[in-house]
Protein backbone atom coordinates (compact mmCIF):
# COMPACT_ATOMS: atom_id res chain seq x y z
CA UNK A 1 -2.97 12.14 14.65
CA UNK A 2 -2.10 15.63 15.29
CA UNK A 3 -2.96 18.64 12.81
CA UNK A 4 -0.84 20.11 10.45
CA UNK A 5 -1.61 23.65 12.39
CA UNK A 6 -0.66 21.95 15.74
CA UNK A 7 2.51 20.92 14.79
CA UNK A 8 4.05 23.54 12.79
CA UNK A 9 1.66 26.89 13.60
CA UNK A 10 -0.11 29.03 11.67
CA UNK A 11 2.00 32.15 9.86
CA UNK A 12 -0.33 34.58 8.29
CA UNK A 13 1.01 36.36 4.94
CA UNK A 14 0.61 39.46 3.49
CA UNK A 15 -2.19 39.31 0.68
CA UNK A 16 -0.92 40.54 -2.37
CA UNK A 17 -2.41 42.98 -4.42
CA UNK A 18 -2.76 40.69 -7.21
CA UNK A 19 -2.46 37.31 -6.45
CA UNK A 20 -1.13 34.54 -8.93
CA UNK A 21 -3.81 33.72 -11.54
CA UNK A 22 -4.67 29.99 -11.47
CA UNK A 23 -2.66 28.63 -14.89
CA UNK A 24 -4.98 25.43 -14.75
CA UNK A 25 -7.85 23.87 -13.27
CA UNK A 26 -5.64 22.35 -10.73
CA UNK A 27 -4.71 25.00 -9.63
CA UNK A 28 -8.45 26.56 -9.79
CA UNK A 29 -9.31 23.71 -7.25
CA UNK A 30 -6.43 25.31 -4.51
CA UNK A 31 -7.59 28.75 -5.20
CA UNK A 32 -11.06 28.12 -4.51
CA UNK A 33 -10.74 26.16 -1.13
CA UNK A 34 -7.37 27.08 0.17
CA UNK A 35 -8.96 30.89 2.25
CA UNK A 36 -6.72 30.29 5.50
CA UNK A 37 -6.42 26.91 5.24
CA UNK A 38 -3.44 24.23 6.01
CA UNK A 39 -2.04 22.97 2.69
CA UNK A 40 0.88 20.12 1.75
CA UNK A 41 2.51 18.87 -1.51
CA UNK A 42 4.00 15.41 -1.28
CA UNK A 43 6.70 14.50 -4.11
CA UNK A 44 6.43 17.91 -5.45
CA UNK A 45 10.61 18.37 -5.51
CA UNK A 46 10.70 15.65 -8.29
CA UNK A 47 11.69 16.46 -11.66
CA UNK A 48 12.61 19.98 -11.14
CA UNK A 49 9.35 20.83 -9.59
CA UNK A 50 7.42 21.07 -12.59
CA UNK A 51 4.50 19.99 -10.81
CA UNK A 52 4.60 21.52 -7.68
CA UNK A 53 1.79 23.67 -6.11
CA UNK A 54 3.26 24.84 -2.93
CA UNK A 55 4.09 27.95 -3.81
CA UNK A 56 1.20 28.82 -5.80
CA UNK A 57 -1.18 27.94 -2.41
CA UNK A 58 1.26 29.97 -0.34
CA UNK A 59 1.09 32.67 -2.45
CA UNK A 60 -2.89 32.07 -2.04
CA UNK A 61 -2.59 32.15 1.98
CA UNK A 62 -2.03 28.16 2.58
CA UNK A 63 -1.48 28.13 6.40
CA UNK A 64 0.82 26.22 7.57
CA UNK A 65 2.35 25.42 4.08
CA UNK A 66 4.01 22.26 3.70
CA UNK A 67 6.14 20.94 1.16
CA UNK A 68 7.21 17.16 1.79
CA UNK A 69 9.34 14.35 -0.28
CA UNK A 70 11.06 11.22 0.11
CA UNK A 71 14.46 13.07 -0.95
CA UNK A 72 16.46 14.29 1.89
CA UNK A 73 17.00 17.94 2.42
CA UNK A 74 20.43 17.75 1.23
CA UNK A 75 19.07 16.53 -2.26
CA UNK A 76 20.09 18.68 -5.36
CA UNK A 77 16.23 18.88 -6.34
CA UNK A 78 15.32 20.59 -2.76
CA UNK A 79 17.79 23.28 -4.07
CA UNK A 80 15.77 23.93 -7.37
CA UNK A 81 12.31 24.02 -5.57
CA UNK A 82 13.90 27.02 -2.91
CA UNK A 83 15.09 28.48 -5.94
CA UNK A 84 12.08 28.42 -7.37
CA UNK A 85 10.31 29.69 -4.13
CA UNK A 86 12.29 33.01 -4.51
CA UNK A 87 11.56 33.04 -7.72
CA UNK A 88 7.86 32.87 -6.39
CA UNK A 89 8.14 35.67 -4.06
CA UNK A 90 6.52 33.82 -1.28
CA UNK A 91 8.20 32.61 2.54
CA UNK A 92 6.68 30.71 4.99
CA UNK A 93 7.32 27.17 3.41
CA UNK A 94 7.87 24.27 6.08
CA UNK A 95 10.22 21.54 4.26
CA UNK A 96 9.46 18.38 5.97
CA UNK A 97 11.84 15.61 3.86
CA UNK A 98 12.17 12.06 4.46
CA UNK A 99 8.44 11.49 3.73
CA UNK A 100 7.01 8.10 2.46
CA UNK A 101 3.57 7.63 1.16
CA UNK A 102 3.96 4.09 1.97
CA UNK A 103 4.57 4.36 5.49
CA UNK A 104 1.73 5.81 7.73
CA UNK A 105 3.90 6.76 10.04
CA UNK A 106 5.97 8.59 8.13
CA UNK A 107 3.05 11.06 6.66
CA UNK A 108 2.27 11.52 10.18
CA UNK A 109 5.20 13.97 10.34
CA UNK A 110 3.39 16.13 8.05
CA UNK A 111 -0.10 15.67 10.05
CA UNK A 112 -3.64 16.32 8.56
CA UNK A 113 -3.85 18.86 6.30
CA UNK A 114 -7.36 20.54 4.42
CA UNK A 115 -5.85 20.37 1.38
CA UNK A 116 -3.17 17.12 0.43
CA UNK A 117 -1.65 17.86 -2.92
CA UNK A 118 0.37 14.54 -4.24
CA UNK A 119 0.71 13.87 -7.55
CA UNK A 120 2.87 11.98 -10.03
CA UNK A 121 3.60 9.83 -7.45
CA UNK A 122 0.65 6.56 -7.59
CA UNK A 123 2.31 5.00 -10.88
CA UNK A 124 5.61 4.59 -9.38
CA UNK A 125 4.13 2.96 -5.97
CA UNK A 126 3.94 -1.36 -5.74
CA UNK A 127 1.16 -0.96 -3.42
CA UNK A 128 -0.88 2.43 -4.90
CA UNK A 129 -3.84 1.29 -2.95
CA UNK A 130 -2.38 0.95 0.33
CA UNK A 131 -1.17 4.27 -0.52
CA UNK A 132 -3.80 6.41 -1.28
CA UNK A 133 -5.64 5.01 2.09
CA UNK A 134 -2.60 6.25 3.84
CA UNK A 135 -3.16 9.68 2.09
CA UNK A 136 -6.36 9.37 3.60
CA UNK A 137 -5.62 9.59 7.04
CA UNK A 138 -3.80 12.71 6.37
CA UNK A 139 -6.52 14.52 4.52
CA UNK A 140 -8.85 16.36 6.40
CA UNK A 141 -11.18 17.30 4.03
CA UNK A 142 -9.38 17.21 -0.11
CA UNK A 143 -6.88 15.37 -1.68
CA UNK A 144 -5.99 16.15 -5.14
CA UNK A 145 -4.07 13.23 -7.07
CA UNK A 146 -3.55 11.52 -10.26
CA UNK A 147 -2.47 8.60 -12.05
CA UNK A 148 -1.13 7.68 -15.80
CA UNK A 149 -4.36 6.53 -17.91
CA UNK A 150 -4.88 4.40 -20.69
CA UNK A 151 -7.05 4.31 -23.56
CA UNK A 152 -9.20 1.54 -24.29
CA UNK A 153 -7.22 0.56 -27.26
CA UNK A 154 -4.09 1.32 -29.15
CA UNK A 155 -3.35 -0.29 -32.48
CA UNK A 156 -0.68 0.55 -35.02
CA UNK A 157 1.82 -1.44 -37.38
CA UNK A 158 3.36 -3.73 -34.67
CA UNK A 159 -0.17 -4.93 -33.23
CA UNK A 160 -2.75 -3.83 -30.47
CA UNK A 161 -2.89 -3.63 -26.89
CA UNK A 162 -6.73 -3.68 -25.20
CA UNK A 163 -7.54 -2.78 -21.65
CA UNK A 164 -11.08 -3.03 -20.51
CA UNK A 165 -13.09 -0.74 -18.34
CA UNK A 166 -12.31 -3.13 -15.27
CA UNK A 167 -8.02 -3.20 -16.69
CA UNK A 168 -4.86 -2.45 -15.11
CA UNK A 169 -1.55 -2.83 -17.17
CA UNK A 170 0.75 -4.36 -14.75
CA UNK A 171 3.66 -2.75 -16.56
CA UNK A 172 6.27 -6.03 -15.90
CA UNK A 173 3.88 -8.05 -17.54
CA UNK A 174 3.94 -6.75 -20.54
CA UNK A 175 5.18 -9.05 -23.73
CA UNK A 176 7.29 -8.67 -26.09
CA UNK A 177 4.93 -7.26 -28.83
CA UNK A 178 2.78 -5.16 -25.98
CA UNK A 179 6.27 -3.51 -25.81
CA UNK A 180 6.39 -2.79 -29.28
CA UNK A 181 3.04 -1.65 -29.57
CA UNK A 182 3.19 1.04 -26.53
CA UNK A 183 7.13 1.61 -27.38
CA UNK A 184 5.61 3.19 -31.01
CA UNK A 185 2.79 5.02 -28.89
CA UNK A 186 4.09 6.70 -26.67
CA UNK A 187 6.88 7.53 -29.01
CA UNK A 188 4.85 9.01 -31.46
CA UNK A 189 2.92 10.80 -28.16
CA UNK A 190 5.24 11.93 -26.19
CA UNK A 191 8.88 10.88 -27.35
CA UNK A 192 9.30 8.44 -24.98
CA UNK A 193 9.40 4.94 -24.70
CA UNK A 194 7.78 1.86 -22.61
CA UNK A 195 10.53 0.73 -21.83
CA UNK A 196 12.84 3.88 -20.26
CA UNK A 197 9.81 4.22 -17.87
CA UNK A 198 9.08 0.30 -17.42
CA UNK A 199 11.66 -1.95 -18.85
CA UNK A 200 11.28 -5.76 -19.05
CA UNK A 201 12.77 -7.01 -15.74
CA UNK A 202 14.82 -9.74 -17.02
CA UNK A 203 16.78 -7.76 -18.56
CA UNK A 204 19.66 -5.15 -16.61
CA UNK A 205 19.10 -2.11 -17.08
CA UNK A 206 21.27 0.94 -15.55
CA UNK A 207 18.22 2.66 -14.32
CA UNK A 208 14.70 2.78 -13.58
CA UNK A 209 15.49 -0.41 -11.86
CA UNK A 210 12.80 -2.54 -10.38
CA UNK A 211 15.11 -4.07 -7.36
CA UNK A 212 17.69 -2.17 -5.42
CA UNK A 213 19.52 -2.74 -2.42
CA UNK A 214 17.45 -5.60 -1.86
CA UNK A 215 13.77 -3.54 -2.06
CA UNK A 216 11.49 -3.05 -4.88
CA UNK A 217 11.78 0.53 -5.59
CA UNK A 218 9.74 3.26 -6.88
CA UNK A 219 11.45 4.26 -9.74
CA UNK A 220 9.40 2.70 -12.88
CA UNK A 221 5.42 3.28 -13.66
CA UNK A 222 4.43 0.24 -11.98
CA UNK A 223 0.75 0.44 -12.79
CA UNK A 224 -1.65 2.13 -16.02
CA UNK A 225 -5.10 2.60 -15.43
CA UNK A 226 -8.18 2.23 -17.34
CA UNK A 227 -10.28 5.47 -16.07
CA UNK A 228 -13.10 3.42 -14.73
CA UNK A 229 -10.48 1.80 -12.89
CA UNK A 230 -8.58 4.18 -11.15
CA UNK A 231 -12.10 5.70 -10.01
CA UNK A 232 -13.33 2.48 -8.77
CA UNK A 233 -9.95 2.60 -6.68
CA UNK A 234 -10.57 6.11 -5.39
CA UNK A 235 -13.81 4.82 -4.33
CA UNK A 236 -12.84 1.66 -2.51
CA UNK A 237 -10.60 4.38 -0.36
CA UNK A 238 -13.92 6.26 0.19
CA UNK A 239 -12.77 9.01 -2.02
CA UNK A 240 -15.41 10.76 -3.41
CA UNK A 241 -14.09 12.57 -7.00
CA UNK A 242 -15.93 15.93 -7.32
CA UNK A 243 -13.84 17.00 -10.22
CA UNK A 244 -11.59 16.23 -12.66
CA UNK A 245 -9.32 16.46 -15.68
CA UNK A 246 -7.67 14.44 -18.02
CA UNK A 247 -4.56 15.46 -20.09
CA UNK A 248 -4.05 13.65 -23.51
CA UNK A 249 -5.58 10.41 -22.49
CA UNK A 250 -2.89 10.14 -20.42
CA UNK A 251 -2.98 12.33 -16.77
CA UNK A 252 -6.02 11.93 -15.52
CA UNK A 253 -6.02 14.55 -12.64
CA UNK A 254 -8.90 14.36 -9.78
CA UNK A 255 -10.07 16.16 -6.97
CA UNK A 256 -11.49 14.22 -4.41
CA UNK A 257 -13.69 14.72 -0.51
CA UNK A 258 -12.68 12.25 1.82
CA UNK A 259 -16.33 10.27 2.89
CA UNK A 260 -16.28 10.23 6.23
């Protein structure tokens, strides 16, 4: 597989006098490694680009830097991420859309980069391990992902859901009660629901739908980790975590070196 700098270039930047502050340890990881070198976000045009980095490791003199998604170009969330790019300050930015995480040869577009940035994206895949091994063989030295966590135990009025060190929720599976359980959690959390992320298949829903168009699709958290899980998976891909984070018991945010 070719090289990210073989098939788009290298475009050197200005340095700026003062270049963007890291505003968490995320992006304290880019800063630290990035110096010169090649540098691509996949899924980072999703939800308004809250959680993209590309223009914070352009800013830091990412060479070539990518940003890639599954949306086409034409999608209205490609606009917000350019407008966020001028907002930024920063040019240079290859767009390379049409990218799937669960198709080799689709990443291959993108080639191997130094640094692979892809998060939010694991929880909503069927197959997250054959997926991260594909983000593998893109990453030519760190890949920094994450996943949704969960706690070893919840319990309030409606009951208690347990996950051992070892557990995955497998999100369809869920009963009736587990529903009302994590329904009251992560309302009281984060003002969401269970079941606008993950609803109970059997019953039609307008949207995040588990089928479409005859495909299972990536729109609802397929998957929760325990934390001992989710490392034991970044392991198996020969993913060594040399940092980490974890927000609220809920994001748990790694950066990994790919064991050769």
């Amino acid at each position: 597989m070719q090289t990210a700098k073989e098939l788009f270039g290298s475009s050197l930047i200005s340095p700026r006098a003062e270049p963007p502050a890291p505003k968490d340890m995320t992006d304290s990881w880019i800063a630290e490694r990035i110096s010169g070198g090649s540098f691509v976000d996949i899924g980072g045009v999703g939800v308004d680009s809250i959680n993209e980095r590309a223009t914070f490791a352009r800013a830091r003199g990412a060479s070539p830097c990518i940003m890639a998604d599954i949306r086409p170009r034409d999608w209205h969330t490609w606009e917000t991420f350019r407008r966020k790019v001028a907002d930024a300050g920063v040019e240079g930015i290859v767009e390379v859309d049409c990218v799937d995480v669960r198709k080799r040869e689709s990443l291959s577009r993108v080639g191997i980069c130094d640094i692979v940035h892809c998060t939010g994206v694991l929880y909503h895949l069927q197959s997250p391990a054959e997926a991260l091994w594909n983000l593998r063989t893109i990453t030519g030295r760190f890949l920094i992902t994450n996943t949704i966590t969960f706690p070893a135990r919840v319990e309030n009025e409606f009951g208690e859901v347990t996950l051992p060190d070892h557990g995955v929720l497998f999100t369809a599976a869920l009963s009736e009660r587990d529903r009302r359980v994590l329904n009251k959690y992560y309302g009281d959390k984060f003002g969401w629901t269970i079941d606008r992320v993950a609803p109970d298949p059997d019953i039609v829903v307008e949207r995040p739908k588990w089928i479409e168009d005859g495909e299972l699709t990536c729109l609802p958290v397929w998957y929760i980790y325990s934390e001992h899980a989710f490392a034991s998976l970044l392991r198996t891909c020969r993913l060594k975590v040399i940092d980490q984070w974890v927000w609220r018991e809920h994001s748990h945010q790694v950066l990994c070196e790919v064991i050769k």
